[in-house]
N, C-alpha and C. Protein backbone atom coordinates (compact mmCIF):
# COMPACT_ATOMS: atom_id res chain seq x y z
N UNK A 1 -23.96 -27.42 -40.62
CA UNK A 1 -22.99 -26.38 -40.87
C UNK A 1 -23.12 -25.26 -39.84
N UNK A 2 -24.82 -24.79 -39.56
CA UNK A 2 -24.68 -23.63 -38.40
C UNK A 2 -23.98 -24.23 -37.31
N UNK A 3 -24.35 -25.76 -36.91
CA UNK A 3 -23.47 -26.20 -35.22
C UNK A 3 -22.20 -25.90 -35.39
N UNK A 4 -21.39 -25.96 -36.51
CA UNK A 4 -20.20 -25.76 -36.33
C UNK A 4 -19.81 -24.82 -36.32
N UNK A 5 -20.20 -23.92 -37.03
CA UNK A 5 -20.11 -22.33 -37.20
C UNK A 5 -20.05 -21.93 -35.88
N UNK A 6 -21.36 -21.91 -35.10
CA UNK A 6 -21.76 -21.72 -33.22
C UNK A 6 -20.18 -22.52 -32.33
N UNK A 7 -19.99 -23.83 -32.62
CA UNK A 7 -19.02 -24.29 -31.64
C UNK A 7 -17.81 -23.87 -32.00
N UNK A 8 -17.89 -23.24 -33.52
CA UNK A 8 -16.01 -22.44 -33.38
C UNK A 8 -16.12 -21.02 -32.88
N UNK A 9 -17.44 -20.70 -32.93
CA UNK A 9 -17.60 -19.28 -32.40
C UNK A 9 -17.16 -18.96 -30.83
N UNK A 10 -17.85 -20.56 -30.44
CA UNK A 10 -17.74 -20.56 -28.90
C UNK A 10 -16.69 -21.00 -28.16
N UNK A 11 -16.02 -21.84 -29.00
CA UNK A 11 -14.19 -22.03 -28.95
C UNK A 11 -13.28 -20.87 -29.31
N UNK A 12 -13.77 -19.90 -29.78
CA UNK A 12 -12.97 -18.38 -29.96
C UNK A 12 -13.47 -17.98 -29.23
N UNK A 13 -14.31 -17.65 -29.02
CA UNK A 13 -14.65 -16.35 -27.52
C UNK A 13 -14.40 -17.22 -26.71
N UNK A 14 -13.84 -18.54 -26.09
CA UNK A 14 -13.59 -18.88 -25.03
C UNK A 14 -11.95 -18.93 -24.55
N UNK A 15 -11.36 -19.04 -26.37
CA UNK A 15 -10.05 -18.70 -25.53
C UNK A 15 -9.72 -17.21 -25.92
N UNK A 16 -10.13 -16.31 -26.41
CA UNK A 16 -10.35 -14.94 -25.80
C UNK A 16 -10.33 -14.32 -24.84
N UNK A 17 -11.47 -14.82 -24.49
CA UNK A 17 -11.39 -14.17 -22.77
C UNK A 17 -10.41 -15.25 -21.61
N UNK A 18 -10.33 -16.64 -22.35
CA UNK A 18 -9.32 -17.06 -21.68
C UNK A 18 -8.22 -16.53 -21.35
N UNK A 19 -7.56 -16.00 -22.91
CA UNK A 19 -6.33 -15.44 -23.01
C UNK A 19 -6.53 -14.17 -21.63
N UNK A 20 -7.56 -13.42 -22.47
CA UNK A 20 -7.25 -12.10 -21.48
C UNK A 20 -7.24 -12.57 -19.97
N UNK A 21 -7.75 -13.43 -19.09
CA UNK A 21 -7.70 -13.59 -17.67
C UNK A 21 -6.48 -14.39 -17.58
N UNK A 22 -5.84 -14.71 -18.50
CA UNK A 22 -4.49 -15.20 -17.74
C UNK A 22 -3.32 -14.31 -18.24
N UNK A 23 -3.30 -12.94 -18.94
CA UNK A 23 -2.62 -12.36 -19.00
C UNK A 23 -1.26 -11.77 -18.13
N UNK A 24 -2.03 -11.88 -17.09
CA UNK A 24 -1.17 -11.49 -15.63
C UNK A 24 -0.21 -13.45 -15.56
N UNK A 25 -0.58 -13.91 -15.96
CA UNK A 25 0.07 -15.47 -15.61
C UNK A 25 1.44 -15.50 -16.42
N UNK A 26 0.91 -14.90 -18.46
CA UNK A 26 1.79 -15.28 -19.03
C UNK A 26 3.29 -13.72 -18.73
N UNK A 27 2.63 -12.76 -18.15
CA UNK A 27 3.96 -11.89 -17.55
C UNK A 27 4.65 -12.48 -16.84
N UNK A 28 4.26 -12.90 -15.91
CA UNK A 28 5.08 -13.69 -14.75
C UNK A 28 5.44 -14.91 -15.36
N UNK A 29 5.66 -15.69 -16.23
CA UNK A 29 6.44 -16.28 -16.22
C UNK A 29 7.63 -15.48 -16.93
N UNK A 30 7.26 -14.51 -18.04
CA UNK A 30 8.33 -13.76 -18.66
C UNK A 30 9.11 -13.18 -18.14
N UNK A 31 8.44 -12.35 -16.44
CA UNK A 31 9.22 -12.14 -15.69
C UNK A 31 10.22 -12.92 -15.00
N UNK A 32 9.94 -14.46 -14.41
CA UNK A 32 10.80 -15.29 -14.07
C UNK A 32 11.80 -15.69 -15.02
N UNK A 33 11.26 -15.89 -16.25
CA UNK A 33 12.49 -16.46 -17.25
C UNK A 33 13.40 -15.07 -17.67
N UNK A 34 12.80 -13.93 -17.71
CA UNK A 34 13.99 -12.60 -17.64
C UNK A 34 15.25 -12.83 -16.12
N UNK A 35 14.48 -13.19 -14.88
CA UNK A 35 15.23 -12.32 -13.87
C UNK A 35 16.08 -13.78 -14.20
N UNK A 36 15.98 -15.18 -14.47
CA UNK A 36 16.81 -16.71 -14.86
C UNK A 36 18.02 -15.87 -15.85
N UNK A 37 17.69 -15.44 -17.00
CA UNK A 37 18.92 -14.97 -17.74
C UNK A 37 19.23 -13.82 -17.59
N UNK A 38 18.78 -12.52 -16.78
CA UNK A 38 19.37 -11.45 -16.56
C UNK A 38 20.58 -11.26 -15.32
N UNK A 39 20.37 -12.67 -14.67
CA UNK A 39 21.14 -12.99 -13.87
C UNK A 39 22.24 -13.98 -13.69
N UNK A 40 22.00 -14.59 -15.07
CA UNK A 40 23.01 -15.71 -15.83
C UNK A 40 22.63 -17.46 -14.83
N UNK A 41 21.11 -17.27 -14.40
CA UNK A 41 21.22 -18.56 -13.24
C UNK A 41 20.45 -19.76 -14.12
N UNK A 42 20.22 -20.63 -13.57
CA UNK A 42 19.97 -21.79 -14.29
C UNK A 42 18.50 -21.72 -13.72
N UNK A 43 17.26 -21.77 -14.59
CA UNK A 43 15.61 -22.20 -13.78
C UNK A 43 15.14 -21.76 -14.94
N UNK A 44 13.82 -22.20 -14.64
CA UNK A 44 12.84 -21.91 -15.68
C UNK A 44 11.30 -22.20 -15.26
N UNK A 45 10.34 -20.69 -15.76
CA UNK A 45 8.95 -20.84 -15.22
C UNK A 45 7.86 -21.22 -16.49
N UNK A 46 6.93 -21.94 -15.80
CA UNK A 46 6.36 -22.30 -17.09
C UNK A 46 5.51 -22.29 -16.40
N UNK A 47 3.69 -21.97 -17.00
CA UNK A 47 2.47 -21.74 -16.89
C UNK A 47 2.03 -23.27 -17.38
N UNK A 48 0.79 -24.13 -15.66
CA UNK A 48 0.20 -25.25 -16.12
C UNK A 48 -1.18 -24.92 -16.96
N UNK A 49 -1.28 -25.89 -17.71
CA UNK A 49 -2.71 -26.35 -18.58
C UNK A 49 -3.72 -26.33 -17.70
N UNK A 50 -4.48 -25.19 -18.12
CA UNK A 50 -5.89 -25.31 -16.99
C UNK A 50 -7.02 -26.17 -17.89
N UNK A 51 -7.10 -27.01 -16.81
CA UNK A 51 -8.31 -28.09 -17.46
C UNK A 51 -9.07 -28.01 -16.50
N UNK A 52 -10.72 -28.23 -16.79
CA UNK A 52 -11.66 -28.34 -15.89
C UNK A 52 -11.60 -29.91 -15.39
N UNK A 53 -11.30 -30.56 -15.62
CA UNK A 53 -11.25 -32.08 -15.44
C UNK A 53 -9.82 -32.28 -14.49
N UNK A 54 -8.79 -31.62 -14.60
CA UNK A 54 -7.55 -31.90 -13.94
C UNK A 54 -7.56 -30.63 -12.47
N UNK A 55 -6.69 -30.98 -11.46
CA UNK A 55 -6.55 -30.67 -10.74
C UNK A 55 -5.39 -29.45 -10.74
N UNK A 56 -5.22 -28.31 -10.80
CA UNK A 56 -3.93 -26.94 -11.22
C UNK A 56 -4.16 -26.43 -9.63
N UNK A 57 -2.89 -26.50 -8.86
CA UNK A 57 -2.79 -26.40 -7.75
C UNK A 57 -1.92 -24.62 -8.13
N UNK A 58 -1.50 -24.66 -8.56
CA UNK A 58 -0.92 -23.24 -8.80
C UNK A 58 -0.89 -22.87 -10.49
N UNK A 59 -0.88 -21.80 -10.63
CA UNK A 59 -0.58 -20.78 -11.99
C UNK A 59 0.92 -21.18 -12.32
N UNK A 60 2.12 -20.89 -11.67
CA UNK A 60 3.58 -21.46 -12.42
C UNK A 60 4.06 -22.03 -11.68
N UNK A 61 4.93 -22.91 -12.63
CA UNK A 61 5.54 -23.81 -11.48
C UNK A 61 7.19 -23.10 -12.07
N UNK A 62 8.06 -22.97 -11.39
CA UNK A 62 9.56 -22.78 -11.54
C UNK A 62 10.44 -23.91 -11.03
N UNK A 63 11.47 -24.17 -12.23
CA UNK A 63 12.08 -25.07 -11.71
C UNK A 63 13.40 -24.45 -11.36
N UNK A 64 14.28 -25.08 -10.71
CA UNK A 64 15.48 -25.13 -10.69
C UNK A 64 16.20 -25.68 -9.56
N UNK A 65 17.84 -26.19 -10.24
CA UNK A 65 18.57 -26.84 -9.28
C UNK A 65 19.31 -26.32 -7.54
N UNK A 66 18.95 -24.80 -7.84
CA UNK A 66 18.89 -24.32 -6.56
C UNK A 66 17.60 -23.79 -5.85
N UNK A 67 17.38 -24.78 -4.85
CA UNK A 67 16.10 -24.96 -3.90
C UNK A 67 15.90 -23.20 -3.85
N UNK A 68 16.45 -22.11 -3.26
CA UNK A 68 15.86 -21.03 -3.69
C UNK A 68 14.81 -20.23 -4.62
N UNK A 69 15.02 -20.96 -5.92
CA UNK A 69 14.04 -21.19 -6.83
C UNK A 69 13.37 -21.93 -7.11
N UNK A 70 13.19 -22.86 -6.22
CA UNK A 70 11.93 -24.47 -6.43
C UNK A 70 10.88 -23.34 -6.19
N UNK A 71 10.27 -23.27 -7.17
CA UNK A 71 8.86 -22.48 -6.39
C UNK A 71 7.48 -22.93 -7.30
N UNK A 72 6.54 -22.31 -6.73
CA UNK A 72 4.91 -22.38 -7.17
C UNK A 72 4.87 -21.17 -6.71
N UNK A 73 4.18 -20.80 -7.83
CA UNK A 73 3.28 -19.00 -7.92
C UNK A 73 1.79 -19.54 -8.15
N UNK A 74 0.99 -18.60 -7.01
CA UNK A 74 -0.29 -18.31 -7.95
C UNK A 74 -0.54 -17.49 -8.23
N UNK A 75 -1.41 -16.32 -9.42
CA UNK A 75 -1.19 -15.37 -9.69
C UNK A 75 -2.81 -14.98 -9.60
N UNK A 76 -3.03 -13.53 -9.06
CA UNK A 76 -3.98 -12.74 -9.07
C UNK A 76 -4.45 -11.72 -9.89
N UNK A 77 -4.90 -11.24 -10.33
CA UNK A 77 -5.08 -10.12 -10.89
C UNK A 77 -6.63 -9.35 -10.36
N UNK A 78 -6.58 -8.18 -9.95
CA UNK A 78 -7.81 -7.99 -9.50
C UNK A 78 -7.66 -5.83 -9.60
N UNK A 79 -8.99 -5.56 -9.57
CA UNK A 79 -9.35 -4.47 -9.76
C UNK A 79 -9.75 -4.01 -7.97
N UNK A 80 -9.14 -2.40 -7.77
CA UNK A 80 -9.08 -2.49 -6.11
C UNK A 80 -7.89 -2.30 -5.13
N UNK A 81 -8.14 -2.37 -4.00
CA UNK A 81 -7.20 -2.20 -3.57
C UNK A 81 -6.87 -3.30 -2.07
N UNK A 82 -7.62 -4.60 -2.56
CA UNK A 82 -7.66 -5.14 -1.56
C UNK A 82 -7.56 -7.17 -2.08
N UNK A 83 -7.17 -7.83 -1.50
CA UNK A 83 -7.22 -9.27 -2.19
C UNK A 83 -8.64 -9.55 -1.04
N UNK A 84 -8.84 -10.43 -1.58
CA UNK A 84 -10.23 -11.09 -0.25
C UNK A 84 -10.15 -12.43 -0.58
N UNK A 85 -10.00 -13.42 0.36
CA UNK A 85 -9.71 -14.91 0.99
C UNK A 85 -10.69 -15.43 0.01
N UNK A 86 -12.30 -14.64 0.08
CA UNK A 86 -13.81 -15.26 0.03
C UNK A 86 -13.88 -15.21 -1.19
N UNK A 87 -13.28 -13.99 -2.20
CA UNK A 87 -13.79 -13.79 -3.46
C UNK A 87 -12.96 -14.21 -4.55
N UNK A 88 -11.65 -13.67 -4.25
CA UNK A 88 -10.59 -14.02 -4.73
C UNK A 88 -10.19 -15.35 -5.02
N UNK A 89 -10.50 -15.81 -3.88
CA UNK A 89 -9.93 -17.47 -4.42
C UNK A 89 -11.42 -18.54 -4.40
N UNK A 90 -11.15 -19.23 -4.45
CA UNK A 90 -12.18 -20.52 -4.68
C UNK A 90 -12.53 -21.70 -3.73
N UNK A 91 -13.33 -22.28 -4.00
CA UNK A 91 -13.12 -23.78 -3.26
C UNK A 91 -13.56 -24.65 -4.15
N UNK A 92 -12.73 -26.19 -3.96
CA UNK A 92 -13.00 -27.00 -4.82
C UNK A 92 -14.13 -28.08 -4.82
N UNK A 93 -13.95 -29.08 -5.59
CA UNK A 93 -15.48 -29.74 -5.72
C UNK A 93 -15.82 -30.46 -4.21
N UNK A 94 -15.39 -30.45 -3.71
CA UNK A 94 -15.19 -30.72 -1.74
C UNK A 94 -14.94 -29.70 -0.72
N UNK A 95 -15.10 -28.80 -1.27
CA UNK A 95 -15.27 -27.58 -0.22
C UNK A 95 -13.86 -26.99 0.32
N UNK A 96 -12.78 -27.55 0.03
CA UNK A 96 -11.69 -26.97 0.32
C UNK A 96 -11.28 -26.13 -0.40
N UNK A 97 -10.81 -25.12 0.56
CA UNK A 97 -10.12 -23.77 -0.45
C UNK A 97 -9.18 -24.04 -0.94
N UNK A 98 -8.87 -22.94 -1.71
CA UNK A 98 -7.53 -22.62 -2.85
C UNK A 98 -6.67 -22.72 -1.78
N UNK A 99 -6.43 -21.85 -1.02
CA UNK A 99 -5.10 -21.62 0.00
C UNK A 99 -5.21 -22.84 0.55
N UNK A 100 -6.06 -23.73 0.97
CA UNK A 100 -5.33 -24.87 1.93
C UNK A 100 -4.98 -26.01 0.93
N UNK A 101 -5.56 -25.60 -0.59
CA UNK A 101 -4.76 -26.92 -1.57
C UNK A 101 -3.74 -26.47 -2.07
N UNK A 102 -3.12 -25.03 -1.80
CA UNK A 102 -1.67 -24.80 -2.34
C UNK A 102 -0.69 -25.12 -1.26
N UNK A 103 -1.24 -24.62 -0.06
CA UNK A 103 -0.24 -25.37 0.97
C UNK A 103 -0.07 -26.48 1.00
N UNK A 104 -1.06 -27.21 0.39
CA UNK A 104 -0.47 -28.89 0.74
C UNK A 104 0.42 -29.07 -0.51
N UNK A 105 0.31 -28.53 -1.21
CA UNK A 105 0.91 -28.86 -2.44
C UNK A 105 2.50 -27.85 -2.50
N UNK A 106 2.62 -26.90 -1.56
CA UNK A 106 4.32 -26.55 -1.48
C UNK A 106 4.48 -27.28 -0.33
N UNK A 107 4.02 -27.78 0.83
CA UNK A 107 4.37 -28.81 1.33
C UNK A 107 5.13 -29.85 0.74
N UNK A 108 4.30 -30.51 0.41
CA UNK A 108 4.29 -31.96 -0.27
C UNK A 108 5.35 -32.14 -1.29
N UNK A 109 5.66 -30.83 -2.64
CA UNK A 109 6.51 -30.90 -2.95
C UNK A 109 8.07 -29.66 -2.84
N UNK A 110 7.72 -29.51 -1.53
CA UNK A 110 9.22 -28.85 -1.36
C UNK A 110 9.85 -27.61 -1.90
N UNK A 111 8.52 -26.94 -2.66
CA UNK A 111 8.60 -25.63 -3.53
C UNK A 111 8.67 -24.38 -2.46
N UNK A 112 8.82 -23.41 -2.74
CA UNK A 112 8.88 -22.26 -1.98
C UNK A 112 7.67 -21.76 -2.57
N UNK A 113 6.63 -21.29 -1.82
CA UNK A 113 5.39 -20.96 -2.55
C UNK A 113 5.22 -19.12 -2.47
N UNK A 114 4.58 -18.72 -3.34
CA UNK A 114 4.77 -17.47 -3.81
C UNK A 114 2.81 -16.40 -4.27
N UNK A 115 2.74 -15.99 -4.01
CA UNK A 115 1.30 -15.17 -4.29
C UNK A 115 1.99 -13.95 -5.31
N UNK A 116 1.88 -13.66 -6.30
CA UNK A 116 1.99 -12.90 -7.05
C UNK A 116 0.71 -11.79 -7.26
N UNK A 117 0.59 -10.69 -7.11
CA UNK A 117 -1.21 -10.23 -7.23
C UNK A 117 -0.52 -9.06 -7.62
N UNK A 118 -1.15 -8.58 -9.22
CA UNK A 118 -1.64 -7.21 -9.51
C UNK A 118 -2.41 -6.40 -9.61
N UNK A 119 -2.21 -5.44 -8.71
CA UNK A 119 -3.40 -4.50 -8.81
C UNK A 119 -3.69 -3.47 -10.13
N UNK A 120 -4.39 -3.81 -10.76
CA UNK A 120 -4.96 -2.85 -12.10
C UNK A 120 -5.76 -1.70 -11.67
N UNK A 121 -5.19 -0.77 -12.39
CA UNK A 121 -5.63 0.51 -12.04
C UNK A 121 -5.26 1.17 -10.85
N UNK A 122 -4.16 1.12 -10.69
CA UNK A 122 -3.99 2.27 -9.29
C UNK A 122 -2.86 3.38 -9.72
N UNK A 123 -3.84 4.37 -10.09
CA UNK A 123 -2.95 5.59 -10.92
C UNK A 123 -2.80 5.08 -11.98
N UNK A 124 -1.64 5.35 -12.16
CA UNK A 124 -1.20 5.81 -13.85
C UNK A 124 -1.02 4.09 -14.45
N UNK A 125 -0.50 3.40 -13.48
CA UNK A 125 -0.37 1.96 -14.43
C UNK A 125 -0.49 0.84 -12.61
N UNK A 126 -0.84 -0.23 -13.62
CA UNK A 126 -0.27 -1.06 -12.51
C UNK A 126 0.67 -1.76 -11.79
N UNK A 127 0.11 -2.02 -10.70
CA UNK A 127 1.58 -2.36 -9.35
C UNK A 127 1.30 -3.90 -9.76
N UNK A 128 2.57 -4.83 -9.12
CA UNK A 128 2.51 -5.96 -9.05
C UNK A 128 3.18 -6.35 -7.78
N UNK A 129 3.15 -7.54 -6.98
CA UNK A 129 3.89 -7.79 -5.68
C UNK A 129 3.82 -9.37 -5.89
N UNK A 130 5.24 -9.55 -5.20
CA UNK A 130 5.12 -11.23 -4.72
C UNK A 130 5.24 -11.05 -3.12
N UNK A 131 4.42 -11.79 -2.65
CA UNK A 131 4.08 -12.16 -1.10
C UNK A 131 4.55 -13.46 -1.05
N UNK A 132 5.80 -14.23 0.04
CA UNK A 132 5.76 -15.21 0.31
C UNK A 132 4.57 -15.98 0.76
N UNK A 133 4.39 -17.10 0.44
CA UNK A 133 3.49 -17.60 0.97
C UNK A 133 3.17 -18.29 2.33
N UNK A 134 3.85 -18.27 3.11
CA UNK A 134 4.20 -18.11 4.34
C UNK A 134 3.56 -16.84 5.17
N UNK A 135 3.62 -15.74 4.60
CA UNK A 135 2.75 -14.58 4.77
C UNK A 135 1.56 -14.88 4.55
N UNK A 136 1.36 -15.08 3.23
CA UNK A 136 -0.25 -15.20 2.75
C UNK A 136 -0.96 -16.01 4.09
N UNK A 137 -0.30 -17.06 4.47
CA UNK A 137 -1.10 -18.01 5.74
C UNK A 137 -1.18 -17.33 6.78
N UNK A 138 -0.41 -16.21 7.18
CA UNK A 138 -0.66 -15.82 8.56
C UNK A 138 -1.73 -14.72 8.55
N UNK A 139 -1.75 -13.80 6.96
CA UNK A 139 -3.34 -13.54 7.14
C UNK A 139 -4.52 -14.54 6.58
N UNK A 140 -3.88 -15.60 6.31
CA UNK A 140 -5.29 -16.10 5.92
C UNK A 140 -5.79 -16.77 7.07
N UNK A 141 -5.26 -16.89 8.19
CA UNK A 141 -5.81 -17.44 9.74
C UNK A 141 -6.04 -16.37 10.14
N UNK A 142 -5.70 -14.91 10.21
CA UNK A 142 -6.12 -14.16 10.79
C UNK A 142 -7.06 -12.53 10.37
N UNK A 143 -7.20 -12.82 8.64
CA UNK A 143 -7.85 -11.77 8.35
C UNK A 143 -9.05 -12.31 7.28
N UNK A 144 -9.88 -11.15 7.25
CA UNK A 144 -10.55 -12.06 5.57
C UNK A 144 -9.85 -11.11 4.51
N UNK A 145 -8.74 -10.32 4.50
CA UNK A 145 -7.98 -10.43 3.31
C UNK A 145 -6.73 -9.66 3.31
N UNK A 146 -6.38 -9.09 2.09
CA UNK A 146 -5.19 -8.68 2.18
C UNK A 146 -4.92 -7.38 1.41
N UNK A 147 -4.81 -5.96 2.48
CA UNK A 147 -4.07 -4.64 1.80
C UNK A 147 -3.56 -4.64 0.57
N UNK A 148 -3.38 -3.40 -0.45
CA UNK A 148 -2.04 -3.42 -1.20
C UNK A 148 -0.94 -3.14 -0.05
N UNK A 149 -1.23 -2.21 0.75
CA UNK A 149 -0.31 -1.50 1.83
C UNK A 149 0.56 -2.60 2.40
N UNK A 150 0.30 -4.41 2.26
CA UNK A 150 0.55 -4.77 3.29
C UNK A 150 1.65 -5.52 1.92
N UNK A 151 1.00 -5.56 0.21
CA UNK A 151 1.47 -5.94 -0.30
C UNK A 151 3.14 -5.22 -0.82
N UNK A 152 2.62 -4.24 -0.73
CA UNK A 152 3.92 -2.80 -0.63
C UNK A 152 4.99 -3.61 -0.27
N UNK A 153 4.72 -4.31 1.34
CA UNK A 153 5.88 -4.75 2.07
C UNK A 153 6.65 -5.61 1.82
N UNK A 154 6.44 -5.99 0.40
CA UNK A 154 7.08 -7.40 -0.30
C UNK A 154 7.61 -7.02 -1.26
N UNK A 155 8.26 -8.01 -2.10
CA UNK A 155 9.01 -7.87 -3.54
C UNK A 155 7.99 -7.50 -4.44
N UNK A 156 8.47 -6.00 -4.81
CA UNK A 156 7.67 -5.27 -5.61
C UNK A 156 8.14 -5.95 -7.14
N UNK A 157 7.36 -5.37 -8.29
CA UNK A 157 7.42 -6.24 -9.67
C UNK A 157 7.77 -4.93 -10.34
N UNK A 158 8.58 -4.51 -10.99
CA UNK A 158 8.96 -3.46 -11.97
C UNK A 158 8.40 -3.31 -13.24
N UNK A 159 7.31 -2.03 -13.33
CA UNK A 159 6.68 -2.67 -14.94
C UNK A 159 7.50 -2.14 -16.03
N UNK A 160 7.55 -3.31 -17.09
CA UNK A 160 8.70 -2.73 -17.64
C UNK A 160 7.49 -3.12 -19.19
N UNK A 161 8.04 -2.47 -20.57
CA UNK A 161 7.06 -3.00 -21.60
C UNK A 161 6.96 -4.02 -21.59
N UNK A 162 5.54 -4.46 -22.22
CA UNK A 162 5.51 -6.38 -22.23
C UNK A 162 5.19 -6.70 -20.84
N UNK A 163 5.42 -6.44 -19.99
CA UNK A 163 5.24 -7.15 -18.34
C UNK A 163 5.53 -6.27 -17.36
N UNK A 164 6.19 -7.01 -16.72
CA UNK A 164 7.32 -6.82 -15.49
C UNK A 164 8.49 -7.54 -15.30
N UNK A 165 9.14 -6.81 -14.42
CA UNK A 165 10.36 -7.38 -14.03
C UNK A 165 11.01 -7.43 -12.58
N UNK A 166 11.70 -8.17 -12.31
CA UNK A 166 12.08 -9.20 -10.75
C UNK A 166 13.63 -8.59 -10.58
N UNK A 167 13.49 -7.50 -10.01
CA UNK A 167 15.30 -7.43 -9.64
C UNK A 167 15.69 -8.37 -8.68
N UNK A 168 15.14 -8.58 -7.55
CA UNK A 168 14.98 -9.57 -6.97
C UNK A 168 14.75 -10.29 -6.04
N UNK A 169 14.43 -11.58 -5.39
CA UNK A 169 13.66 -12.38 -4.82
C UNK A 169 13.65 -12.05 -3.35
N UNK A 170 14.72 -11.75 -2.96
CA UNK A 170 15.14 -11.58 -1.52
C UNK A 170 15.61 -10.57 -1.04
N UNK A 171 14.63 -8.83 -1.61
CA UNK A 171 15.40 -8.11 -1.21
C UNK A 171 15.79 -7.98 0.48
N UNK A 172 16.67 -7.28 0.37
CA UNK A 172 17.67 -6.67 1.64
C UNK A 172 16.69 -6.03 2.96
């Protein structure tokens, strides 16, 4: 009776703090499925099953029938004012990083790939940004990481209650 007591204990505090580290995941999709019907368009984002056994090449995948929105997000969340290549992301059971298994994977399937990262705590609430991912590669060959300042320069995320929000993808 105590083992079980201990393994539901440890199955609640695990999706606990699960929940809380993917908090920033389940906004962004709320944000994608808001800016889909605030704009009357057809897509839809949905957050993959993180399994230790399976392979999750990105945080959301978005669908839709206009290639504009084929996308993969991965999502960040970090305390700071800076992303870092080294800390931030990972490498897998073969030594390859996060960034060179998401590129193969908006490669491969034809998605428009996307870095989503919020910064917590800067002032009064937090910022959010999407960085093409196309960007993300040209500092990840040439820096070990990445500004908010530089994140500024991208599609900012509107915090709105509950999340954020996407006016939109391509501003002007």
């Amino acid at each position: 009776m105590a083992c079980v007591l201990v393994a539901r204990f440890i199955t609640l505090e695990y999706k606990i703090i699960h929940q809380m580290s993917n908090d920033f995941e389940r906004e962004m999709v709320v944000c994608m499925n808001r800016f889909f019907t605030e704009n009357r368009m057809k897509g839809f984002a949905y957050r993959l099953k993180q399994s230790h056994f399976n392979t999750q090449y990105v945080d959301i995948i978005v669908d839709s029938l206009d290639p504009a929105y084929y996308l993969a997000i991965e999502c960040k969340s970090l305390n700071g004012k800076r992303l870092y290549f080294t800390s931030n992301f990972h490498k897998d059971k073969d030594g390859v990083h996060q960034v060179d298994n998401i590129s193969g994977f908006v490669k491969y399937t034809g998605r428009r790939g996307y870095l989503a990262v919020e910064f917590r705590g800067q002032g009064s609430k937090n910022e959010a940004y999407l960085m093409p991912w196309t960007k993300v590669l040209e500092f990840f060959e040439t820096s070990a990481g990445i500004s908010i300042e530089e994140f500024r320069k991208c599609t900012a995320l509107e915090r709105v209650p509950g999340g954020y929000r996407l006016s939109c993808l391509n501003p002007s």
